[in-house]
Protein backbone atom coordinates (compact mmCIF):
# COMPACT_ATOMS: atom_id res chain seq x y z
CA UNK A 1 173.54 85.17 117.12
CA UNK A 2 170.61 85.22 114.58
CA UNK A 3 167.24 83.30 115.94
CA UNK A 4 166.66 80.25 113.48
CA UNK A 5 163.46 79.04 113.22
CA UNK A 6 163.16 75.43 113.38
CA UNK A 7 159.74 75.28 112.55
CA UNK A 8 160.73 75.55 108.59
CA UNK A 9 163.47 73.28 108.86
CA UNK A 10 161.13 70.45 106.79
CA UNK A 11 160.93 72.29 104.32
CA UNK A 12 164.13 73.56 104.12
CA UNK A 13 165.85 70.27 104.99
CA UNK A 14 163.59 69.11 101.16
CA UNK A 15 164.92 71.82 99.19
CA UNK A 16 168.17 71.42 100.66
CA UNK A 17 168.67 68.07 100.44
CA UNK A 18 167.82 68.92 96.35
CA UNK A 19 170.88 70.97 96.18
CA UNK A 20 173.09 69.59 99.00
CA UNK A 21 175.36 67.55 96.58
CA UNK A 22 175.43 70.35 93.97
CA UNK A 23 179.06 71.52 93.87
CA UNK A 24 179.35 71.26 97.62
CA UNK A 25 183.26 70.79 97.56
CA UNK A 26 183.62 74.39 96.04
CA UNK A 27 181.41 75.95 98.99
CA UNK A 28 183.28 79.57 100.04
CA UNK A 29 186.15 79.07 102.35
CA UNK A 30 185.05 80.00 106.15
CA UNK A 31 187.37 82.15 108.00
CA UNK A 32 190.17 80.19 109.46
CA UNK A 33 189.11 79.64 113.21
CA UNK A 34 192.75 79.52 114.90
CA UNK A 35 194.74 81.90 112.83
CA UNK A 36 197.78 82.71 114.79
CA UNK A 37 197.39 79.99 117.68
CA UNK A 38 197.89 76.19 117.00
CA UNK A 39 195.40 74.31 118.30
CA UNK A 40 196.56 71.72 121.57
CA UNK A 41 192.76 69.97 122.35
CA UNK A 42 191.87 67.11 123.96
CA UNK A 43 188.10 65.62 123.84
CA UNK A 44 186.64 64.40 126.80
CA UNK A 45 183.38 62.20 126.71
CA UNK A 46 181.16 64.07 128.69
CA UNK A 47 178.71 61.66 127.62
CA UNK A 48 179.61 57.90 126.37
CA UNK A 49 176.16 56.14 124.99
CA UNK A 50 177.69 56.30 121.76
CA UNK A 51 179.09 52.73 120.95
CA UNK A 52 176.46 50.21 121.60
CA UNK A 53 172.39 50.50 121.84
CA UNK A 54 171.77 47.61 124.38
CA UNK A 55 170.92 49.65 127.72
CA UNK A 56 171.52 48.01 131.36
CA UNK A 57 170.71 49.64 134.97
CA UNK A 58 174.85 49.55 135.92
CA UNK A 59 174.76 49.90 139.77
CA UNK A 60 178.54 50.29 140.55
CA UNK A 61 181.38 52.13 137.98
CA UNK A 62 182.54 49.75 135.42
CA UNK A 63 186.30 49.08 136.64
CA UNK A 64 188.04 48.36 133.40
CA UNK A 65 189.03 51.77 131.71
CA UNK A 66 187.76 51.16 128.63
CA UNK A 67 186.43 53.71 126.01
CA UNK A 68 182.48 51.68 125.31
CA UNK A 69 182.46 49.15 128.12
CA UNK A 70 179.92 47.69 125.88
CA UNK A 71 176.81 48.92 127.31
CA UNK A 72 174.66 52.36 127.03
CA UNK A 73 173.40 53.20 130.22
CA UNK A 74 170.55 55.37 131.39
CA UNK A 75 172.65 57.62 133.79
CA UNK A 76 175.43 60.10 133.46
CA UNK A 77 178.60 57.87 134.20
CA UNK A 78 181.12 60.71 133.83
CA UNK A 79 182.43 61.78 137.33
CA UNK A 80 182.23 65.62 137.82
CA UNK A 81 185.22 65.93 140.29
CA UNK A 82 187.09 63.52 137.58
CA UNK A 83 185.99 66.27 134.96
CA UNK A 84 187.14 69.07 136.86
CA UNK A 85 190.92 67.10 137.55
CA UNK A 86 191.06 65.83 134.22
CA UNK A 87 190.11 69.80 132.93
CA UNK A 88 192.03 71.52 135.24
CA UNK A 89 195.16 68.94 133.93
CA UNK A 90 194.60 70.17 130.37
CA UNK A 91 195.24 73.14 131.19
CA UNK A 92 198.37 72.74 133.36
CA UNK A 93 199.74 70.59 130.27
CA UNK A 94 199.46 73.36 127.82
CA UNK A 95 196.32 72.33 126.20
CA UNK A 96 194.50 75.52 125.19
CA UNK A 97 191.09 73.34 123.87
CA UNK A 98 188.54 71.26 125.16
CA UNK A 99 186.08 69.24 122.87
CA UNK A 100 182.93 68.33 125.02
CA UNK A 101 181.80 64.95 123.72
CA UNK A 102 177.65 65.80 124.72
CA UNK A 103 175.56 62.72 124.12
CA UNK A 104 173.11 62.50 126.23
CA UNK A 105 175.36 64.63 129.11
CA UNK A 106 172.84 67.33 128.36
CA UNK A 107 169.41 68.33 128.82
CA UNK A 108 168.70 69.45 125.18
CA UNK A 109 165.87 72.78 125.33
CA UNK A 110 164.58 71.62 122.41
CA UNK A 111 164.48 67.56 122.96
CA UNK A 112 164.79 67.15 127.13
CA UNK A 113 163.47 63.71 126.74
CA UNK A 114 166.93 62.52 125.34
CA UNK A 115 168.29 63.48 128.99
CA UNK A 116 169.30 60.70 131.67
CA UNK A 117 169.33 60.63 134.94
CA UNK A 118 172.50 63.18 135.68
CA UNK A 119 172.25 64.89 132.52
CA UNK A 120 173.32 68.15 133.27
CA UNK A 121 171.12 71.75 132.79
CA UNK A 122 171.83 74.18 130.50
CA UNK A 123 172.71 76.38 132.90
CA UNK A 124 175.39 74.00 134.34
CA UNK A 125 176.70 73.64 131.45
CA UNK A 126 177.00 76.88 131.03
CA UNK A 127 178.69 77.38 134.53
CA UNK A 128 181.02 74.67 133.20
CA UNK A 129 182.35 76.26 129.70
CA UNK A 130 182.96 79.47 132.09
CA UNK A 131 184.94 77.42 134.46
CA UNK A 132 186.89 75.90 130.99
CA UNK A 133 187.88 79.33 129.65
CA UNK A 134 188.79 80.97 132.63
CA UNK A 135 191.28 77.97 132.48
CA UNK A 136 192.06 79.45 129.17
CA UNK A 137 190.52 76.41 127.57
CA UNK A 138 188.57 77.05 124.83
CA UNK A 139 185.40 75.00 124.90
CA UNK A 140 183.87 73.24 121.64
CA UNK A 141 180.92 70.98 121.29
CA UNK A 142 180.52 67.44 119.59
CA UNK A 143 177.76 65.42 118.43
CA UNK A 144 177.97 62.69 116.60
CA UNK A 145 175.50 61.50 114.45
CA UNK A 146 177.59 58.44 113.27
CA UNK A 147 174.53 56.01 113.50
CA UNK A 148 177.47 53.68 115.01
CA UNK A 149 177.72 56.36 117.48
CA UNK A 150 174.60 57.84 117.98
CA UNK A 151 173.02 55.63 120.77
CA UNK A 152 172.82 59.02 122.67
CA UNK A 153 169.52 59.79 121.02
CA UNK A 154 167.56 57.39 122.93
CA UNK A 155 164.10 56.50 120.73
CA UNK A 156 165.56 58.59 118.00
CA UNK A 157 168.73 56.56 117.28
CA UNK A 158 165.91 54.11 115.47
CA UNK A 159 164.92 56.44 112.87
CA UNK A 160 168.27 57.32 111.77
CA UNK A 161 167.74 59.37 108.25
CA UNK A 162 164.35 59.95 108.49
CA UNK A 163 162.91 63.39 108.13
CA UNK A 164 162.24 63.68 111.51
CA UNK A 165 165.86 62.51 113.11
CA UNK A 166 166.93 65.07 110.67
CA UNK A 167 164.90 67.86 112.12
CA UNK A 168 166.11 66.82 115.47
CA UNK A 169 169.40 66.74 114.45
CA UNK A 170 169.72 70.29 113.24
CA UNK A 171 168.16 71.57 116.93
CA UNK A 172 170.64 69.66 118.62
CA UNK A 173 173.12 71.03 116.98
CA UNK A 174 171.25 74.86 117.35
CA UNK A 175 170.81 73.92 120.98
CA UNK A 176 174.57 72.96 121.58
CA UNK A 177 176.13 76.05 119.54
CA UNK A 178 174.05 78.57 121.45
CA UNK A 179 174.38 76.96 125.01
CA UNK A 180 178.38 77.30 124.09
CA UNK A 181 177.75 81.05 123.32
CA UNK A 182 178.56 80.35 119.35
CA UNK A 183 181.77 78.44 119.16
CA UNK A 184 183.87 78.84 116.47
CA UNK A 185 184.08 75.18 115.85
CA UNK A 186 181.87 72.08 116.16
CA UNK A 187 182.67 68.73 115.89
CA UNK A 188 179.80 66.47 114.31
CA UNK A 189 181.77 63.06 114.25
CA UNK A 190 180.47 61.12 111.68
CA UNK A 191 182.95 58.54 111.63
CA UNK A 192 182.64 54.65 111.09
CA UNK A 193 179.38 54.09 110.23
CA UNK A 194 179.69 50.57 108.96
CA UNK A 195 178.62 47.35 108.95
CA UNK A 196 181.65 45.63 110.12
CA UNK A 197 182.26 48.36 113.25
CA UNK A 198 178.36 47.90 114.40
CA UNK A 199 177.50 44.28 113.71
CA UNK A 200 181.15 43.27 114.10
CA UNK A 201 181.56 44.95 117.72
CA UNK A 202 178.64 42.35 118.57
CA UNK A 203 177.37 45.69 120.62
CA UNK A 204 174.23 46.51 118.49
CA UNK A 205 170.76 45.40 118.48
CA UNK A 206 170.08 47.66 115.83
CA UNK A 207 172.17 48.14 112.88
CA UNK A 208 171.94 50.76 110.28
CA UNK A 209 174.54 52.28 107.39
CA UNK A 210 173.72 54.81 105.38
CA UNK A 211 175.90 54.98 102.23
CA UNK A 212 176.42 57.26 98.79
CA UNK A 213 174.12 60.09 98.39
CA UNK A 214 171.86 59.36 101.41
CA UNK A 215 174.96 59.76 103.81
CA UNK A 216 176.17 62.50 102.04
CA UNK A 217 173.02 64.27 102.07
CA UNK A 218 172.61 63.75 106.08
CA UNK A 219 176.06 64.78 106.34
CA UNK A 220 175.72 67.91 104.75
CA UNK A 221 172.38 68.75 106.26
CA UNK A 222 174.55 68.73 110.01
CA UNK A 223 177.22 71.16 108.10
CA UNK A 224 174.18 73.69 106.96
CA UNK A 225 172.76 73.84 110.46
CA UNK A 226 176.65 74.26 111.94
CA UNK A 227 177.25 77.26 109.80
CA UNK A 228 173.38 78.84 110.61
CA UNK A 229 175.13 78.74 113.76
CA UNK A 230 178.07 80.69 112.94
CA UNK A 231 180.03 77.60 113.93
CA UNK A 232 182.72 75.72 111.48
CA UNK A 233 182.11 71.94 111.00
CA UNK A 234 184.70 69.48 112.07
CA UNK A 235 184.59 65.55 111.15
CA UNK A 236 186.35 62.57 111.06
CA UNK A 237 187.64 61.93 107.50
CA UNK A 238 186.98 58.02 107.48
CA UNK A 239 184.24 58.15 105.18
CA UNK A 240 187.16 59.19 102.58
CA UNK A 241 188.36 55.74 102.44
CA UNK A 242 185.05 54.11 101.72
CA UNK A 243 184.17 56.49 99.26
CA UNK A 244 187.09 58.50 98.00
CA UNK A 245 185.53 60.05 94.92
CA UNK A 246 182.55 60.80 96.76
CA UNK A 247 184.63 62.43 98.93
CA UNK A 248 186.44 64.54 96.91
CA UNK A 249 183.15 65.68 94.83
CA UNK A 250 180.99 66.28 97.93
CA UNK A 251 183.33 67.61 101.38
CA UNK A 252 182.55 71.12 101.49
CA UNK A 253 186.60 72.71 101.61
CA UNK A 254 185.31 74.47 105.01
CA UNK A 255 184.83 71.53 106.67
CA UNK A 256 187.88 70.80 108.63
CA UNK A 257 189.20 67.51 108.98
CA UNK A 258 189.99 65.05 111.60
CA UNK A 259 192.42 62.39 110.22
CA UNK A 260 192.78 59.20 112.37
CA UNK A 261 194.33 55.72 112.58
CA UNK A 262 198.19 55.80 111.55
CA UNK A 263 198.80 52.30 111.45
CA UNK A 264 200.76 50.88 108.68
CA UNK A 265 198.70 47.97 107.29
CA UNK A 266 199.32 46.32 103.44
CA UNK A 267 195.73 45.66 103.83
CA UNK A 268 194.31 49.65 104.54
CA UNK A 269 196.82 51.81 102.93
CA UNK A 270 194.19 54.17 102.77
CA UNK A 271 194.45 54.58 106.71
CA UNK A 272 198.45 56.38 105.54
CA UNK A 273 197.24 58.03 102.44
CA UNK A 274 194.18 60.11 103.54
CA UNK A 275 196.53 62.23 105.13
CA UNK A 276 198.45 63.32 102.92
CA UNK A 277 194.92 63.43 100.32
CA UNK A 278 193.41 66.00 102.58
CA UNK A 279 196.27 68.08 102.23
CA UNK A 280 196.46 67.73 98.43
CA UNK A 281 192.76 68.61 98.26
CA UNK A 282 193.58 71.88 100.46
CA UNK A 283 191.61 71.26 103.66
CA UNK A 284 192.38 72.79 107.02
CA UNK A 285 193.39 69.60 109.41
CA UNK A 286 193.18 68.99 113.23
CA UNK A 287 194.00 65.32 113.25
CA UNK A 288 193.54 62.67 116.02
CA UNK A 289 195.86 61.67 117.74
CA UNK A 290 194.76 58.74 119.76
CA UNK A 291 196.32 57.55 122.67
CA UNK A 292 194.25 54.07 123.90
CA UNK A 293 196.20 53.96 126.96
CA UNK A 294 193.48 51.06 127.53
CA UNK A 295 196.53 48.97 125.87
CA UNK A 296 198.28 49.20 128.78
CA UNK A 297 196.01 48.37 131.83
CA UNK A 298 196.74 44.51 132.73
CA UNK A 299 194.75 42.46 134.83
CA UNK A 300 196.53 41.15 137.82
CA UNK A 301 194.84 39.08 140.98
CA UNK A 302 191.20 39.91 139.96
CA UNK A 303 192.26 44.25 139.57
CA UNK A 304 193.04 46.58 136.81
CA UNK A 305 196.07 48.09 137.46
CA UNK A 306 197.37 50.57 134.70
CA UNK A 307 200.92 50.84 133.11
CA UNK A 308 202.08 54.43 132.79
CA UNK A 309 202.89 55.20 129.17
CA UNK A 310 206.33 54.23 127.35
CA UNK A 311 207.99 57.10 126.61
CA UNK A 312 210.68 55.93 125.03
CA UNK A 313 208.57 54.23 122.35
CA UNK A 314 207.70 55.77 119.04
CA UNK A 315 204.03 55.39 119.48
CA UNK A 316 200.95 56.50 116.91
CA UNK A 317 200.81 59.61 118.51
CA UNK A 318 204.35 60.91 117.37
CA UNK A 319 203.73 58.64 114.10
CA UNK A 320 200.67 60.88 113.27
CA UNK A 321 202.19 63.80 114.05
CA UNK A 322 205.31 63.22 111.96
CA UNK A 323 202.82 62.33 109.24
CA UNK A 324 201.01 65.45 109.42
CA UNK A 325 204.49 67.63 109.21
CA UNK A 326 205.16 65.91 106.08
CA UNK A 327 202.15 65.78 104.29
CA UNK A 328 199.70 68.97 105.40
CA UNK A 329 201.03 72.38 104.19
CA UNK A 330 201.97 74.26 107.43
CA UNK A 331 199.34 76.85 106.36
CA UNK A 332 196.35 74.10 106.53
CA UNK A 333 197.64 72.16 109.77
CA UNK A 334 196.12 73.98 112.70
CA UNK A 335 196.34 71.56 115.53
CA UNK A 336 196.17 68.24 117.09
CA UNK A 337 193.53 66.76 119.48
CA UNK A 338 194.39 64.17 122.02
CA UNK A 339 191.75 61.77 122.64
CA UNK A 340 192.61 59.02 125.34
CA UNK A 341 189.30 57.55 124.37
CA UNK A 342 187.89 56.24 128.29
CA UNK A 343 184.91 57.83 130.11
CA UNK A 344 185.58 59.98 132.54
CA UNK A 345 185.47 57.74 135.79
CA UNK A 346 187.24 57.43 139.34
CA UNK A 347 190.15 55.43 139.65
CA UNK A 348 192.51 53.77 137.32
CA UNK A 349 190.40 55.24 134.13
CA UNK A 350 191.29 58.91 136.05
CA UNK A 351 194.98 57.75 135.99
CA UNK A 352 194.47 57.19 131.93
CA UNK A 353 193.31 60.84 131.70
CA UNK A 354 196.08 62.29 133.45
CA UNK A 355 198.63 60.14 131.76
CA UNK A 356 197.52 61.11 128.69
CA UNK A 357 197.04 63.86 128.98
CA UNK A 358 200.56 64.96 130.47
CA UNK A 359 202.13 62.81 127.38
CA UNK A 360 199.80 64.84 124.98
CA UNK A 361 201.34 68.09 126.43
CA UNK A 362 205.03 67.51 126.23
CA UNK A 363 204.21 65.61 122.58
CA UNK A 364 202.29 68.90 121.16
CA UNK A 365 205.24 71.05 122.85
CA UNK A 366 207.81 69.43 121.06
CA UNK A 367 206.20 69.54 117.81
CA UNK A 368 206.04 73.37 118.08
CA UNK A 369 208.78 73.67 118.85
CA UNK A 370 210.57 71.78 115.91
CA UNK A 371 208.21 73.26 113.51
CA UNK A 372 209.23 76.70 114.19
């Protein structure tokens, strides 16, 4: 991989942000990354300071499995031997990818004063992503820079769209793609930066929403520095139904996309009808499909205790799927990732991983097999 200097990257980020919404949508095609194996991931959230800013010193696990628990916190709170059982489950399911959900999980080279106490080394990550593909799980980085999500950042989440948090992001994302020896995809997030998800959660102290040109320029700024990479961008494609024909103009076509939310609502039929836009618009797709297996934990005499999944219910999972068999050309759909959405903890919340995951396996199995 090419050395990038980040010293120039002011200057660059000016004279790209000058051209950045220039005919961006027609940008040449990138090689397809999983031509001739469908992708079967699951994202874990290595880190999980990425919905709400308002820190606390937690001194014991939080024992609801829930995916934001409503605080940041200034340690690590995934479990490595849950990360190791949840991994190592992946793979006996038939998963063959793992997106590693960062945040602040990592010491950065570039920014190590973003790290928490337990934030692991480079070199154990490294040790890690070895361990992942001698599973034969392919590892892929994520980082979000959401500014709903990006609590992970520390100092820097309060400068969101500045010059500088721009620099920063762009060696973050250099940092991540060379510590996972140049993946051939990287998923930057970017989802639900809004008003209503940071102010409405009640979880922010800080809110901030950047919208029209400004977004898309930071957007595409995180897509330049994943390609100096060698990597393909990834992204959530929520932004498509606040602004649709910003979307269409400005998405780059080698982004691919990460469709979510399959719930039929009068109110957002936009959450149905991205879908099937991205695959009229000829992007590659690995859609979300989201378990929340939080649903089913119940509270009973003061404890958690969690409800295995209903498999005889036609859930969102199997909804999105069906969806996607419809509505994406064959050609453009190149896999699914599961994401159970709760940190990576002891207990029930381990439960929720394995659950999840061992429904996402048999659900991904059956749709190759009736799509052959």
């Amino acid at each position: 991989m090419n050395v990038i200097d980040r010293k120039g990257f002011i200057g660059g980020a000016a004279a790209f942000a000058g051209t950045a919404l220039a005919g961006c949508a027609s940008a040449p095609k990138a090689a397809r990354p999983a031509e001739g194996r469908f992708i079967k991931a699951a994202l874990l959230h290595l880190g999980s300071n990425m919905w709400c800013d308002r820190y606390t010193n937690l001194k014991t696990p939080v024992r609801k499995p829930s995916w934001n628990n409503k605080v940041a916190a200034p340690y690590v709170r995934a479990d490595d031997s849950v990360w190791h059982d949840v991994t190592a489950a992946a793979a006996k399911e038939g998963l063959n990818l793992i997106v590693v959900d960062i945040g602040e999980a990592l010491v950065f080279p570039s920014h190590p004063e973003i790290a928490v106490k337990g934030s692991w080394t480079p070199e154990k990550m490294r040790r890690e992503l070895d361990r992942l593909r001698g599973l034969g799980l392919e590892p892929v980085p994520k980082l979000n820079f959401s500014s709903t999500h990006n609590a992970w950042m520390g100092k820097y989440r309060r400068i969101t769209g500045s010059e500088q948090y721009l620099q920063i992001q762009r060696e973050l994302i250099l940092d991540a793609a060379e510590i996972f020896g140049g993946p051939r995809l990287f998923h930057l997030g970017w989802d639900e930066e809004t008003y209503g998800h940071q102010g409405g959660w009640g979880n922010y102290e800080y809110c901030v929403v950047r919208r029209g040109g400004k977004w898309w320029n930071d957007f595409l700024l995180s897509v330049e520095a994943v390609r100096e990479a060698g990597s393909r961008a990834w992204c959530f494609s929520d932004q498509f139904w606040y602004d649709p024909d910003g979307y269409r103009k400005n998405m780059p076509k080698d982004v691919v996309q990460c469709p979510w939310n399959c719930v039929e609502s009068k109110e957002h039929p936009e959450w149905i009808s991205t879908i099937a836009e991205m695959g009229r618009l000829g992007y590659d797709v690995i859609a979300d499909i989201a378990m929340f297996p939080g649903k089913r934990v119940t509270e009973e005499n003061g404890s958690w205790v969690y409800q295995p999944i209903d498999r005889t219910k036609k859930t969102e999972t199997r909804r999105m799927m069906e969806y996607c068999r419809r509505d994406i050309p064959k050609r453009q759909l190149l896999g699914f990732v599961a994401c159970p959405w709760v940190l990576l903890q002891p207990g029930v919340t381990r439960e929720v991983y394995l659950d999840s995951l061992k429904y996402a396996g048999e659900e991904l199995a059956r749709f190759e097999r009736e799509s052959v």
